[in-house]
Protein backbone atom coordinates (compact mmCIF):
# COMPACT_ATOMS: atom_id res chain seq x y z
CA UNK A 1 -25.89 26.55 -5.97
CA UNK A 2 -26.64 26.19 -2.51
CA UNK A 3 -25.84 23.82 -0.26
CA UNK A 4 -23.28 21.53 1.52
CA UNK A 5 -20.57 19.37 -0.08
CA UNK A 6 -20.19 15.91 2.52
CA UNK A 7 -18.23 13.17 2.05
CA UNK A 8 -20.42 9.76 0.81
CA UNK A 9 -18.68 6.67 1.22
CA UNK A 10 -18.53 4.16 -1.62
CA UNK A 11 -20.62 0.47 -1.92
CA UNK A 12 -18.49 -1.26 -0.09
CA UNK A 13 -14.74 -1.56 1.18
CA UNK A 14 -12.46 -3.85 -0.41
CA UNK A 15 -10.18 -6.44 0.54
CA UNK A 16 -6.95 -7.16 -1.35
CA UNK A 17 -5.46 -9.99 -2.49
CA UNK A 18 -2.27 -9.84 -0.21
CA UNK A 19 -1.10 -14.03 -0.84
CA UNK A 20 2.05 -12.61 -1.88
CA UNK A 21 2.74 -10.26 0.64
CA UNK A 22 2.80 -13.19 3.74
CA UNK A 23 6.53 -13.52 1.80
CA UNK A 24 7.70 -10.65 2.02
CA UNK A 25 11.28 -10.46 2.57
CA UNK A 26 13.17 -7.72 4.34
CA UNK A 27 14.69 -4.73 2.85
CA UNK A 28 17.87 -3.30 4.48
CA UNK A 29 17.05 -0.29 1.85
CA UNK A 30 13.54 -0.69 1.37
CA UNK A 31 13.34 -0.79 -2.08
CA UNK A 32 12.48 -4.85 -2.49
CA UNK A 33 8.71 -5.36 -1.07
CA UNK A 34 5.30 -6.14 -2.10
CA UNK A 35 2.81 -4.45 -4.79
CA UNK A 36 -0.81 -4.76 -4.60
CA UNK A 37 -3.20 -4.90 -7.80
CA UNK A 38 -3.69 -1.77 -9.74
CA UNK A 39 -7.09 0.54 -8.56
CA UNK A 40 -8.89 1.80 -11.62
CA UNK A 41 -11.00 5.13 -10.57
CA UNK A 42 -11.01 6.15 -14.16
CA UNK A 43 -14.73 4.90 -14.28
CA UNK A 44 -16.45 5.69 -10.86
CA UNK A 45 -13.89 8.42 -10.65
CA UNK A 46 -13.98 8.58 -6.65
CA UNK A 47 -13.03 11.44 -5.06
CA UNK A 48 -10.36 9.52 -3.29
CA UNK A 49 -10.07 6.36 -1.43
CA UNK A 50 -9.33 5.24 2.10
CA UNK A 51 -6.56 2.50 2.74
CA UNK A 52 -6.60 0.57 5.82
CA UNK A 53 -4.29 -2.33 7.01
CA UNK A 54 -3.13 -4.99 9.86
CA UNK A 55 0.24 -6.67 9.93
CA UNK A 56 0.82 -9.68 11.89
CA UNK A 57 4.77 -10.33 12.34
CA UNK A 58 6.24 -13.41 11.99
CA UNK A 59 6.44 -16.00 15.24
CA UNK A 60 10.12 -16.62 14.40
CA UNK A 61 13.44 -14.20 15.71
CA UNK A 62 11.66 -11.13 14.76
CA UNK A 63 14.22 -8.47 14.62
CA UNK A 64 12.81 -4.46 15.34
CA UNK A 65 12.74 -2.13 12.65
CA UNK A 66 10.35 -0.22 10.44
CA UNK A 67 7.58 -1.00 7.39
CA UNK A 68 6.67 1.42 4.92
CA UNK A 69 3.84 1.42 2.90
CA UNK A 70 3.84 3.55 -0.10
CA UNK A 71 1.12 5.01 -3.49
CA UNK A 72 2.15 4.28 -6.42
CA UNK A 73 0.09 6.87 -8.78
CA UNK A 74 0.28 5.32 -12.86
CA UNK A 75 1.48 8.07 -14.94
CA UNK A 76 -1.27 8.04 -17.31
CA UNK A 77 -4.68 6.07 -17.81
CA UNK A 78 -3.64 3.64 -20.33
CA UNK A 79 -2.20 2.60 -17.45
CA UNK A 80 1.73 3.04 -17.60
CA UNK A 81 3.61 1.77 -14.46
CA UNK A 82 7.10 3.29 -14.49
CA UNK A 83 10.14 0.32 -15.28
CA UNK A 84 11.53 -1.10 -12.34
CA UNK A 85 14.46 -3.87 -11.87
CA UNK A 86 11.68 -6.63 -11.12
CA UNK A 87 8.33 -7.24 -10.70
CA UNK A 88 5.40 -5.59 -12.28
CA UNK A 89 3.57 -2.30 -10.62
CA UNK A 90 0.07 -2.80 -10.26
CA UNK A 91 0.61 -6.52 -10.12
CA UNK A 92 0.35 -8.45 -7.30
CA UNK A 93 3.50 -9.49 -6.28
CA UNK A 94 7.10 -9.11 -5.58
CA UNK A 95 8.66 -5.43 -6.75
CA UNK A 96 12.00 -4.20 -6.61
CA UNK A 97 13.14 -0.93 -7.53
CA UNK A 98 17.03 -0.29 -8.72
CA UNK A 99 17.53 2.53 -6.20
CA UNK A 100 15.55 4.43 -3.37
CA UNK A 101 16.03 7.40 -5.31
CA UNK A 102 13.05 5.41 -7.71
CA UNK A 103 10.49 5.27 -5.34
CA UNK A 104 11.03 8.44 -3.27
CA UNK A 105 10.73 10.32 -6.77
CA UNK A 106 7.60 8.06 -8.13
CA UNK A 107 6.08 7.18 -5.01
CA UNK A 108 4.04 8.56 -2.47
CA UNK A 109 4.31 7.56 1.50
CA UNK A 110 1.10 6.87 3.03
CA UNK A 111 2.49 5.97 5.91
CA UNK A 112 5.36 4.20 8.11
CA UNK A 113 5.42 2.54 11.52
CA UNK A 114 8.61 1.25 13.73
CA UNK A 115 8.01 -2.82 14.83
CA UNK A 116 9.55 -4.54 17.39
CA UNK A 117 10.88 -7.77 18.11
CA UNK A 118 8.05 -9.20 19.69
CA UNK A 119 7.20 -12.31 17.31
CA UNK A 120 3.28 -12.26 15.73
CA UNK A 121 2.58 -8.97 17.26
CA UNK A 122 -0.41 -7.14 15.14
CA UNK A 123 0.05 -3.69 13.91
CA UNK A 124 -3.07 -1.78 12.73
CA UNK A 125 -2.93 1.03 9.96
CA UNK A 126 -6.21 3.12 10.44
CA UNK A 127 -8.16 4.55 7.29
CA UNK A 128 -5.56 6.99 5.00
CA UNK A 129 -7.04 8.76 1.83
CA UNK A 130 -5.06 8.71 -0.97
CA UNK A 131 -6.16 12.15 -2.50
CA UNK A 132 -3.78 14.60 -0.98
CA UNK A 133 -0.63 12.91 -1.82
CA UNK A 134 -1.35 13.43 -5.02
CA UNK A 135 -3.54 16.64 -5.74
CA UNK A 136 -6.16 14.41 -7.20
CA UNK A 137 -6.66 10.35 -7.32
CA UNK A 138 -4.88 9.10 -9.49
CA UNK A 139 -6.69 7.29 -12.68
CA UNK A 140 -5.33 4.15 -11.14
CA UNK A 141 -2.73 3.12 -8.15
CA UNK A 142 -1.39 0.58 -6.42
CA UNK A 143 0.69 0.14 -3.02
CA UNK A 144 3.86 -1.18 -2.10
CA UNK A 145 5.07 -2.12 1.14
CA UNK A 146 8.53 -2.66 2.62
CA UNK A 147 10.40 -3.26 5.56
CA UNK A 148 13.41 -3.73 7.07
CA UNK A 149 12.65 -5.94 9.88
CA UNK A 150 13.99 -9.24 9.18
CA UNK A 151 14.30 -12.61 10.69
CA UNK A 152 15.54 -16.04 10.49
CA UNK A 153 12.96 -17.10 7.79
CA UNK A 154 13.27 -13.91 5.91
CA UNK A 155 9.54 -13.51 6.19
CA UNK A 156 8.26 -9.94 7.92
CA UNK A 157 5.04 -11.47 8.19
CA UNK A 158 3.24 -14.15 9.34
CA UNK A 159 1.34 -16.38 7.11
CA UNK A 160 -1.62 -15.33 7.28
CA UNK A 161 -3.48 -12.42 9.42
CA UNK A 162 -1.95 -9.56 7.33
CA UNK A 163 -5.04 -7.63 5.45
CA UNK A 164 -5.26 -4.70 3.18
CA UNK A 165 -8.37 -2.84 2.67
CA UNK A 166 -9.40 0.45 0.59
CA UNK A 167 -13.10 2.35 0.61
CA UNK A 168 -14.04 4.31 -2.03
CA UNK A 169 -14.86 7.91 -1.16
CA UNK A 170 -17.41 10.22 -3.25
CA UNK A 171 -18.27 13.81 -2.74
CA UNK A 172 -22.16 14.13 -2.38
CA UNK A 173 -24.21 18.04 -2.87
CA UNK A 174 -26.74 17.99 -0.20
């Protein structure tokens, strides 16, 4: 077959549901943070995907530190999320799991980025794929974030102006 294999970007990108994230307490060991909804690729089956973020900091005693934002890969396509202490993988929500050990061994890092203590500062994550933290994409994944920057409220973020986005990516013969 001849030809050229280029990448083809999906429909559209998508914008998560983040309402729970805006809460997001810090993590002294970042293993208490935020999930996003489960991904299903197990019926486009995109070649990978593209993740994209901004953070806005809360206005209040922000204190400097570092977020995290992490895959989470299901280990099979029925979807099965791994157990955790609380919370619910591929939910969106809160998620806490019982040691780091958990999520360095489950988990992939997409990414991490220091903050400082400048209140409602923005902080922009530019378009990651997924696909080479894991070999393949996984049949369906989520993301967690976490952080260890904390302030007076407890909230890392600001109430709104945090966004999370991911693109679909295909592989096209030409």
């Amino acid at each position: 077959m001849a030809g050229d294999i280029k990448l083809k970007y999906g429909a559209a990108t998508t914008a998560m549901t983040v309402t729970n994230l805006h809460s997001l307490a810090a993590s002294s060991t970042w293993v208490a943070g935020w999930t996003s909804a489960s991904v299903t690729n197990t019926s486009n089956a995109y070649f990978d995907y593209m993740v994209s973020a901004t953070f806005t900091t809360h206005a209040s005693n922000r204190q400097a530190g570092t977020v995290e934002l992490w895959i989470l890969a299901a280990l099979n396509d029925t979807p099965t999320w791994p157990a955790t202490a609380s919370g619910t993988v591929g939910t969106e929500g809160a998620l806490s799991f019982t040691a780091a050990e958990q999520k360095y061994s489950y988990g992939r890092l997409l990414t991490a980025f220091a903050v400082t203590n400048t209140a409602s500062q923005i902080y922009v994550v530019p378009p990651i794929g997924i696909r080479s933290l894991f070999r393949a994409c996984p049949t369906h994944w989520a993301l967690f974030v976490t952080g260890n920057a904390a302030t007076t409220t407890a909230a890392q973020f600001a109430s709104s102006g945090s966004a999370v986005y991911y693109t679909p990516i295909l592989a096209q013969y030409t």
